[in-house]
N, C-alpha and C. Protein backbone atom coordinates (compact mmCIF):
# COMPACT_ATOMS: atom_id res chain seq x y z
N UNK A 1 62.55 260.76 211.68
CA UNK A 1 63.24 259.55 211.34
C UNK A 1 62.37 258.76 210.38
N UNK A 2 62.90 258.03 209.30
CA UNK A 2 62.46 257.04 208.39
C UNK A 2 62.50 255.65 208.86
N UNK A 3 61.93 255.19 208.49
CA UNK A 3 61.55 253.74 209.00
C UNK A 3 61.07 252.71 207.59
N UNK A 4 61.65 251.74 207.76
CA UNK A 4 60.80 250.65 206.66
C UNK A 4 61.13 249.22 207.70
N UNK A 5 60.29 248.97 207.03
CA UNK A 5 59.81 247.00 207.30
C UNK A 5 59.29 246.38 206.15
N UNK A 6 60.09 245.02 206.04
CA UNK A 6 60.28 244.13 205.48
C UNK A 6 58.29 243.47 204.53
N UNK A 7 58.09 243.80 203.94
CA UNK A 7 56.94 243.14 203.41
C UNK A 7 56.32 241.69 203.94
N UNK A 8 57.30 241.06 203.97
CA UNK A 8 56.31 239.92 204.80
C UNK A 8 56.03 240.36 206.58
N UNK A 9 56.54 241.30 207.15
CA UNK A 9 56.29 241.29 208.37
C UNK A 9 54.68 242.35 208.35
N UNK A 10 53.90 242.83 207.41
CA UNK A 10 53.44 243.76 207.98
C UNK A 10 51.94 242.65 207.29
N UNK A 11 51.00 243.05 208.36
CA UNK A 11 49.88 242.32 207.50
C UNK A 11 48.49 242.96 207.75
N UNK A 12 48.46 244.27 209.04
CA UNK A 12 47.54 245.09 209.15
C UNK A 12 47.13 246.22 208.07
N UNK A 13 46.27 246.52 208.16
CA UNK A 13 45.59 247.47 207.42
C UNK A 13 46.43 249.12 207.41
N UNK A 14 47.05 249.82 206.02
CA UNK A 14 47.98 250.11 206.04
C UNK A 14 46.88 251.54 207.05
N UNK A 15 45.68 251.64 206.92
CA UNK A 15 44.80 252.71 207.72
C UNK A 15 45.17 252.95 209.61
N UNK A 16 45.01 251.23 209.53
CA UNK A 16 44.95 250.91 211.14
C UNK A 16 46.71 251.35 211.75
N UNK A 17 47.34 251.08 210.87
CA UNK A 17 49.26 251.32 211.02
C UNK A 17 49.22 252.84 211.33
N UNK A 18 48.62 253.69 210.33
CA UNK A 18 48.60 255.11 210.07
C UNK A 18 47.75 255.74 211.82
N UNK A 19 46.35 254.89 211.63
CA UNK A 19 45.52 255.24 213.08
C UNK A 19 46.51 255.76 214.29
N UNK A 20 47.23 254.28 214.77
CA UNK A 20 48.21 254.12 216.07
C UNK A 20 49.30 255.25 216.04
N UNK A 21 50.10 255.12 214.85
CA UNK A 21 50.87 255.88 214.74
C UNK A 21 50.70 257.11 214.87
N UNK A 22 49.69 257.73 214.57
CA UNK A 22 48.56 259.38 214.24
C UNK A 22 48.49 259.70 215.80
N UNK A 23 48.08 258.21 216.97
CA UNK A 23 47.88 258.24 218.22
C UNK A 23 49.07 259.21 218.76
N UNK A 24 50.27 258.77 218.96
CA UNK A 24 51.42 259.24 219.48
C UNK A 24 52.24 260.42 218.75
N UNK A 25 51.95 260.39 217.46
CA UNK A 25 52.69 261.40 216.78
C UNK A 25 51.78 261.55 215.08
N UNK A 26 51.19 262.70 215.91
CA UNK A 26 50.41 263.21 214.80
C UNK A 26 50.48 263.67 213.65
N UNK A 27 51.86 263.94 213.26
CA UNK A 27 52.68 264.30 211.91
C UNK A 27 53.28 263.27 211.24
N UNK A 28 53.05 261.94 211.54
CA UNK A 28 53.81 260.82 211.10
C UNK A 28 52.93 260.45 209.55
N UNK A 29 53.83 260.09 208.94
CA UNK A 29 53.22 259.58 207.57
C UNK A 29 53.70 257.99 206.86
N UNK A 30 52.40 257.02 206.61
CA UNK A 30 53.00 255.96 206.59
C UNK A 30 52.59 255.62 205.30
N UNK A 31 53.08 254.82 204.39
CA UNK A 31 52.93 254.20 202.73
C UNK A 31 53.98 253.01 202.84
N UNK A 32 53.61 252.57 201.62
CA UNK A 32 53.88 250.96 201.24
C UNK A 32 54.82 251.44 199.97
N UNK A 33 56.57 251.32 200.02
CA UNK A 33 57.27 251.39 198.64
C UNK A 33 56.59 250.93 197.79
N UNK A 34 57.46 250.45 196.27
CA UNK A 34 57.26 249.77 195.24
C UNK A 34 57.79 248.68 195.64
N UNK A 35 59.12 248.51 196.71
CA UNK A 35 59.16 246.93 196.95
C UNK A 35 58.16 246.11 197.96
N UNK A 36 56.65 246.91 198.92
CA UNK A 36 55.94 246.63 199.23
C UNK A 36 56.08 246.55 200.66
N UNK A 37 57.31 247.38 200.92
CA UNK A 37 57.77 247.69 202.63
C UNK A 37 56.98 248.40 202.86
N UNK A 38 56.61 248.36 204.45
CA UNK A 38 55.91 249.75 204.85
C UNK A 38 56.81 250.68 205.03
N UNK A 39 56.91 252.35 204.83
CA UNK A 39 57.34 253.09 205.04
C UNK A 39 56.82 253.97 205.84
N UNK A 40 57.94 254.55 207.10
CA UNK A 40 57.31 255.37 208.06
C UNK A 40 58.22 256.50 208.07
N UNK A 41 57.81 257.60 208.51
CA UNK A 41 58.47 259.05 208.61
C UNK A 41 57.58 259.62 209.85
N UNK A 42 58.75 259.38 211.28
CA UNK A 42 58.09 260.05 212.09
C UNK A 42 58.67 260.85 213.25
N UNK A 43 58.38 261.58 214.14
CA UNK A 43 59.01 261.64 215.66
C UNK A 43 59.58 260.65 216.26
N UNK A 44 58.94 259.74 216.47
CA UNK A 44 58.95 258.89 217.66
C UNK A 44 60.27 258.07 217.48
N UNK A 45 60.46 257.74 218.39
CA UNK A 45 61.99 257.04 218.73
C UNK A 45 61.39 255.29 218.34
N UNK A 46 62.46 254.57 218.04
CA UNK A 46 62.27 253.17 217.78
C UNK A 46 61.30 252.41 218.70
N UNK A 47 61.48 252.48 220.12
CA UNK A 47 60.62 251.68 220.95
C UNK A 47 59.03 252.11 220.56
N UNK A 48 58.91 254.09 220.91
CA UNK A 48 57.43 254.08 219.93
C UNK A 48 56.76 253.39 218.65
N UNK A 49 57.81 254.04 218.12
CA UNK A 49 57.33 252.92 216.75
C UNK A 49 56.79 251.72 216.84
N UNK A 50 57.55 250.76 217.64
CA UNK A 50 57.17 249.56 218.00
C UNK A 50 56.06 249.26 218.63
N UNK A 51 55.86 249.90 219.86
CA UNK A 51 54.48 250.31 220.25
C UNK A 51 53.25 250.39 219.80
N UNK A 52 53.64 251.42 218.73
CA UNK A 52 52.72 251.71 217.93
C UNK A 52 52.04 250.42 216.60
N UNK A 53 53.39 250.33 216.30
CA UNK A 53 52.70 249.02 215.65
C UNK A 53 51.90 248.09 216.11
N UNK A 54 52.85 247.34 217.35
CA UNK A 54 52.03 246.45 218.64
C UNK A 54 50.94 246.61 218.27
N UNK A 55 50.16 247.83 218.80
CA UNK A 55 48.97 248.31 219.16
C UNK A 55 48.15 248.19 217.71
N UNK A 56 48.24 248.30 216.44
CA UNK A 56 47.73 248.23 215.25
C UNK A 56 47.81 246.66 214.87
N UNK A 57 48.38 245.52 215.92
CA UNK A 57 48.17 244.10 215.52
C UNK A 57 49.64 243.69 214.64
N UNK A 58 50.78 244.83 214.42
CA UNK A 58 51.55 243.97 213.98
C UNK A 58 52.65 243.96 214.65
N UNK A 59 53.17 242.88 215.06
CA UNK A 59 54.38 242.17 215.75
C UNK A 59 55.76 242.54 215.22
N UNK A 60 56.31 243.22 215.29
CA UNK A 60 57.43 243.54 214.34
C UNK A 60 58.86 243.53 215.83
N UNK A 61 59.73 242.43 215.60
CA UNK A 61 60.68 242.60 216.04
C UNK A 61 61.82 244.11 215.71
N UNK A 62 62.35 244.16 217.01
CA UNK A 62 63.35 245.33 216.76
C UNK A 62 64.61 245.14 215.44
N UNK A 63 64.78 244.22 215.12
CA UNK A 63 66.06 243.51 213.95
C UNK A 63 65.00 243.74 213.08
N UNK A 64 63.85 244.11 212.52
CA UNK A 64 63.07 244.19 211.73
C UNK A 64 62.75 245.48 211.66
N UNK A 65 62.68 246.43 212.46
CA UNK A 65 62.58 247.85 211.92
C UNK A 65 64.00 248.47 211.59
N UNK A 66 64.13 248.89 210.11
CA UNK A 66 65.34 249.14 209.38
C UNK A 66 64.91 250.91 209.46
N UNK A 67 65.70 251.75 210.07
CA UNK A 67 65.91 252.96 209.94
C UNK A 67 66.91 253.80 209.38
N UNK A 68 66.14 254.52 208.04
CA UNK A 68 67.33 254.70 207.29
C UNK A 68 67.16 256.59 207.04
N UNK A 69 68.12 257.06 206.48
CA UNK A 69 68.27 258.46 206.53
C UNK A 69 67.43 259.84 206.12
N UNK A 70 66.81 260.29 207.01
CA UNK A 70 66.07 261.39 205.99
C UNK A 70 66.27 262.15 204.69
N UNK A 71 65.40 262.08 204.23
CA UNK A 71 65.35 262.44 202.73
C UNK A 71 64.92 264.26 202.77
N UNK A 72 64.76 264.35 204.16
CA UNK A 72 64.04 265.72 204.14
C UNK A 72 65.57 267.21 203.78
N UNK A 73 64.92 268.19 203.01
CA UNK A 73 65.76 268.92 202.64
C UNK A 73 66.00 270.15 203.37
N UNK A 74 64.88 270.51 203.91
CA UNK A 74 64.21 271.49 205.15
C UNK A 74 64.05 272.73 204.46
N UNK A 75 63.71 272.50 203.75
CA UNK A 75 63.09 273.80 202.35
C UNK A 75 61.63 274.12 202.98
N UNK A 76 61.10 273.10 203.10
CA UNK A 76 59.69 273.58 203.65
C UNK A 76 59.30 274.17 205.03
N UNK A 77 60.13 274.03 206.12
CA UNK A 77 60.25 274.24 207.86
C UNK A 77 59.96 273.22 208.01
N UNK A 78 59.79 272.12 207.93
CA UNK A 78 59.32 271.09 208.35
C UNK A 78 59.96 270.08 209.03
C-alpha cells in the first residue's frame, strides 16, 4: 500500500521515519514528492503506519494519512 502525508504534518527526520518503519516492515520505502509529502510504500496496514510514525516523533492523525493506489506493475515479483 501507498501512503502520503500532507507536508506540514511531517517534521522528523525523513532517516528516523524510514528507521521505525524498517522496524515493522522491512521492505517499506519512504521519500518526500516534489509537492514535499512524505511518501510511503509498505505492508503494514494503516494503524501500523501510524504506529510507526508515533514512534519516529510524528503525530499524524488518521484523516491525515491519504492512501492512494499502487503504482506497482508486478513485472519485477515484487
Amino acid at each position: 500500500m501507498q501512503y502520503l502525508i500532507a507536508a506540514t504534518s511531517h517534521i522528523a527526520g525523513i532517516d528516523t521515519v524510514a528507521d521505525r518503519l524498517n522496524d515493522l516492515d522491512p521492505s517499506a520505502l519512504v521519500d518526500v514528492d516534489t509537492a514535499g509529502r512524505l511518501r510511503i510504500s509498505t505492508l503494514l496496514a494503516d494503524t501500523e503506519v501510524l504506529l510507526a510514525l508515533g514512534m519516529a516523533g510524528l503525530l499524524v492523525a488518521p484523516a491525515d494519512l491519504e492512501r492512494v493506489a499502487t503504482e506497482c506493475c508486478g513485472g519485477c515479483g515484487g
